[in-house]
Protein backbone atom coordinates (compact mmCIF):
# COMPACT_ATOMS: atom_id res chain seq x y z
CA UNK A 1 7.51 3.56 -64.18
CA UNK A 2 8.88 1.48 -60.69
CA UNK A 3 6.85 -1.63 -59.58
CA UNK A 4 6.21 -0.63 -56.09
CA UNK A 5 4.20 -3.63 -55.19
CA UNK A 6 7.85 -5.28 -55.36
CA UNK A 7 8.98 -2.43 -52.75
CA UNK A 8 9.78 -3.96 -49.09
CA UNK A 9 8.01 -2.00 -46.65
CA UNK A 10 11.38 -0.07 -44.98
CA UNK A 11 11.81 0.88 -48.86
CA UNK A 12 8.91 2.38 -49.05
CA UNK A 13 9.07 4.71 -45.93
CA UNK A 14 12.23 5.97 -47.10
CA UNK A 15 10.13 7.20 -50.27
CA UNK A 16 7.45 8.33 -47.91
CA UNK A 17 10.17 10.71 -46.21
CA UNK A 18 11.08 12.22 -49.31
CA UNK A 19 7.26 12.77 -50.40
CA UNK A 20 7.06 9.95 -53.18
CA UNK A 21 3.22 10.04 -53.25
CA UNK A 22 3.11 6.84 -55.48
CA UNK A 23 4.67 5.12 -52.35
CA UNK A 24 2.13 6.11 -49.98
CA UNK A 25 -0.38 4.80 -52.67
CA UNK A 26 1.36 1.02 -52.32
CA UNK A 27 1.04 1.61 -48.46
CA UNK A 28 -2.38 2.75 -48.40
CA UNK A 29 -3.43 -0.32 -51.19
CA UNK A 30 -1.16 -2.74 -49.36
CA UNK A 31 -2.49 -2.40 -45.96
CA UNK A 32 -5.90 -0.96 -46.02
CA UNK A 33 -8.56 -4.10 -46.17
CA UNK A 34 -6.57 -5.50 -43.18
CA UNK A 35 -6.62 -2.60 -41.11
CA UNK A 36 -10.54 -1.79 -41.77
CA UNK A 37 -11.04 -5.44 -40.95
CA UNK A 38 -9.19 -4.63 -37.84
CA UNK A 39 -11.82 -1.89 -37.01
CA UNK A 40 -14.83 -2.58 -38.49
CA UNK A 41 -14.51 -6.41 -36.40
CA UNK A 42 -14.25 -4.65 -33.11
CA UNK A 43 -16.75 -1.20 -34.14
CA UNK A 44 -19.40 -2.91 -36.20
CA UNK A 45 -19.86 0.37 -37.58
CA UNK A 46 -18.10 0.04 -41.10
CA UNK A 47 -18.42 4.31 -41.80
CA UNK A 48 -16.79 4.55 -38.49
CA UNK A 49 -14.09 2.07 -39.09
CA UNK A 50 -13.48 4.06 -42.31
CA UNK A 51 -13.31 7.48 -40.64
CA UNK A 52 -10.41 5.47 -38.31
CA UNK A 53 -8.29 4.06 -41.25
CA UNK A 54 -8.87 7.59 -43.37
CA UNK A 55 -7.57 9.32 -39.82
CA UNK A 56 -4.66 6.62 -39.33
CA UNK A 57 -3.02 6.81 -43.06
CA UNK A 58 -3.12 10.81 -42.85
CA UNK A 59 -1.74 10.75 -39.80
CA UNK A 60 1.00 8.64 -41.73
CA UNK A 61 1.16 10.89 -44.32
CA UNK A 62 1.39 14.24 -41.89
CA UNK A 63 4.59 12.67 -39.75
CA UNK A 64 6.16 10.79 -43.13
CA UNK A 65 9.56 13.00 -42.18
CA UNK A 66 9.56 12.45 -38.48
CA UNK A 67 8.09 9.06 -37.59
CA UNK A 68 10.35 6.46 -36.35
CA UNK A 69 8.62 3.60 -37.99
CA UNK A 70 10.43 0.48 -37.30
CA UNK A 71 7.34 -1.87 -38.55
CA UNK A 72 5.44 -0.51 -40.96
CA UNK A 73 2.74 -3.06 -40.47
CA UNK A 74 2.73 -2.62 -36.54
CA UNK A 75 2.73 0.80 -36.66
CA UNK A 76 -0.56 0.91 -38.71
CA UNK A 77 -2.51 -1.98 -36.82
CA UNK A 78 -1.46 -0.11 -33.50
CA UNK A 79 -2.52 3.47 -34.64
CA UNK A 80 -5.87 1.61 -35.85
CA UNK A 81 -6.00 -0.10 -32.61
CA UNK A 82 -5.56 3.35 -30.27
CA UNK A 83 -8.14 4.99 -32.49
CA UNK A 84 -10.75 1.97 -32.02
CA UNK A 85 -10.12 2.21 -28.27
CA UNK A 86 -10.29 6.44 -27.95
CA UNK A 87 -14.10 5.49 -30.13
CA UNK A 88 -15.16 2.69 -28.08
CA UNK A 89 -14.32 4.60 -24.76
CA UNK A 90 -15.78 8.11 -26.11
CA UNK A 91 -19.03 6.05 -27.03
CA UNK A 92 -19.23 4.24 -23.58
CA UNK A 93 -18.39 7.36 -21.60
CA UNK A 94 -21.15 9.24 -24.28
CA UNK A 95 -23.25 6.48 -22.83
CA UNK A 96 -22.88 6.60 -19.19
CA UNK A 97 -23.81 10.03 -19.50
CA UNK A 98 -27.46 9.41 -21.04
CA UNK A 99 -30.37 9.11 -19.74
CA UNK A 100 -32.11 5.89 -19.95
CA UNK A 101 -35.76 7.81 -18.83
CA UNK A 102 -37.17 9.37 -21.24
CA UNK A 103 -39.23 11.31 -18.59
CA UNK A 104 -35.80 13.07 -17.34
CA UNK A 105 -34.45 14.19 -19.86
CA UNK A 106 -33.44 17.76 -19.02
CA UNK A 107 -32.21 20.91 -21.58
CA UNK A 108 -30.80 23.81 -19.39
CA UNK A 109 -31.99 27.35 -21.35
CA UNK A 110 -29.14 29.10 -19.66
CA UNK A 111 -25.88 28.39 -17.46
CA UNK A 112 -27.73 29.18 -14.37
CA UNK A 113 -29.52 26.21 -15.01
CA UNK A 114 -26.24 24.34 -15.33
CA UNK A 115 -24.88 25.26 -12.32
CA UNK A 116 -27.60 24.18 -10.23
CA UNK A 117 -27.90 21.25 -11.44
CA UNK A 118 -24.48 20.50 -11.06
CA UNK A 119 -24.54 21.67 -7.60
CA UNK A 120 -27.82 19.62 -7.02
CA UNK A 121 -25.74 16.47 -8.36
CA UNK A 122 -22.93 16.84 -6.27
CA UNK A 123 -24.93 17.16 -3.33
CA UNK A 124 -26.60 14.00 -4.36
CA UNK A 125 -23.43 12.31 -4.88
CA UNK A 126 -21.94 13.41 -1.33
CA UNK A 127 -25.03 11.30 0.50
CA UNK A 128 -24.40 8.16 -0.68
CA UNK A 129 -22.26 5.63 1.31
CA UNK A 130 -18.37 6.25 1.36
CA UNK A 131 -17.55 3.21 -0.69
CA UNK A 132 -20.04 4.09 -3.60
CA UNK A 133 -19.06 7.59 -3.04
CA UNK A 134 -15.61 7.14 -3.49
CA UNK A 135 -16.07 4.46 -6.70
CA UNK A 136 -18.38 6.96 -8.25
CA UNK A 137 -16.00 10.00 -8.11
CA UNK A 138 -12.95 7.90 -8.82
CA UNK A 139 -14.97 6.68 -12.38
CA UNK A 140 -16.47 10.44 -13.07
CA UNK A 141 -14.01 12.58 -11.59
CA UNK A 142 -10.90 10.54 -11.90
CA UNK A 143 -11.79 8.86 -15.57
CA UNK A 144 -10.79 5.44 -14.08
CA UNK A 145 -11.58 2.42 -15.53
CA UNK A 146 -13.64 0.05 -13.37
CA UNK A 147 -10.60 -2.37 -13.07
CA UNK A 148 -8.55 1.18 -12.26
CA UNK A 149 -10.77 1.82 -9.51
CA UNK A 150 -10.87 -1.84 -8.20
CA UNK A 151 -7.07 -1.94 -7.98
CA UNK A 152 -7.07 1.27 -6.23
CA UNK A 153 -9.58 0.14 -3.73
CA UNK A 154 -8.73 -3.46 -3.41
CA UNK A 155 -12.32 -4.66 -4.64
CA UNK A 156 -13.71 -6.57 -7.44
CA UNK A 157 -14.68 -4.99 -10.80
CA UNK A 158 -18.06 -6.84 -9.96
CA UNK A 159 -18.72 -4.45 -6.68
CA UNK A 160 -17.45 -1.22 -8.65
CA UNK A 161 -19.99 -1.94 -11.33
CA UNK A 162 -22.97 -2.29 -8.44
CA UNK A 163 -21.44 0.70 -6.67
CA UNK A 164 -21.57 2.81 -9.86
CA UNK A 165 -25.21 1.51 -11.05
CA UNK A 166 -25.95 2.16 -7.56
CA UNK A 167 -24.77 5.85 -7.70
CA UNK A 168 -26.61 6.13 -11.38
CA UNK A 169 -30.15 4.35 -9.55
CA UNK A 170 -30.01 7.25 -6.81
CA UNK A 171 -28.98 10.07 -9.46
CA UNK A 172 -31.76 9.04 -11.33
CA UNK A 173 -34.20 8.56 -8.43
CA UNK A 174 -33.37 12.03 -7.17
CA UNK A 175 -33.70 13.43 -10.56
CA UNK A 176 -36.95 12.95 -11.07
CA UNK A 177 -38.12 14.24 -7.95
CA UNK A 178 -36.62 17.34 -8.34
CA UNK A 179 -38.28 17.32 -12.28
CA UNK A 180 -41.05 16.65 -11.15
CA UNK A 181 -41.30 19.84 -8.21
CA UNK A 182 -40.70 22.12 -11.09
């Protein structure tokens, strides 16, 4: 029976492209507790940061054969990394989206109801002033980060977060006066 905890990393992907399971085993062992460290620090949410390092070693496992893995160790911190991120910025976009009133909370029965409340919003959103017009399409339409949008507009990231709570406030404002008429 081979030692693999003796196994340099570059030996051991060369066993993982030939499917030595017992090699992916020393990978998975050797690495693991830093990598969930990695995720659970910035997540706080240790099941989470378990679903990430479960996702990031099968992901390993799937492209053993075509991976061009020059650090073995860099490799796996930056897949854990880019998986943190897509989580963090799924769960802050998840966010945005929320309502923060529990009075407007609104469940569409059918997509009739849908559409005109996306038509209602985007005539909402097409009265408010150019700039917070602009920053609010460019961060819900466009997907832009708020130093994205900044850059692209040559303002602070301070006066594209007030432009986009401002475009929220009236959204939210106009909202519940149109809740409340039905």
């Amino acid at each position: 029976m081979q030692n693999y905890q003796l196994y340099t990393d570059d030996a051991l992907l060369t066993l993982l492209k030939i499917d030595d399971g017992q090699a992916f085993n020393e990978v998975y062992n050797r690495y693991w507790k830093m990598l969930f460290s990695l995720a659970s620090s910035r997540l706080r949410n240790t099941h989470t940061a378990e679903d990430i390092i479960h996702d990031v070693f099968a992901s390993l496992w799937k492209n053993r054969k075509n991976a061009d893995i020059r650090s073995l160790q860099h490799y796996l911190a930056s897949s854990t990394r880019y998986l943190v991120f897509k989580v963090i910025r799924k769960n802050a976009h998840a966010h945005q989206y929320a309502p923060s009133d529990p009075d407007i909370i609104f469940e569409p029965e059918n997509s009739l109801h849908n559409k005109y409340l996306l038509e209602f919003i985007a005539r909402e959103v097409d009265t408010l002033p150019e700039k917070c017009r602009m920053v609010f399409k460019y961060s819900r339409e466009k997907g832009l980060t708020n130093k994205e949008i900044a850059l692209e507009m040559n303002i602070t990231s301070k006066t594209v977060e007030n432009q986009i709570n401002k475009a929220l406030h009236h959204l939210r404002f106009s909202m519940k006066k149109i809740l409340m008429m039905l």
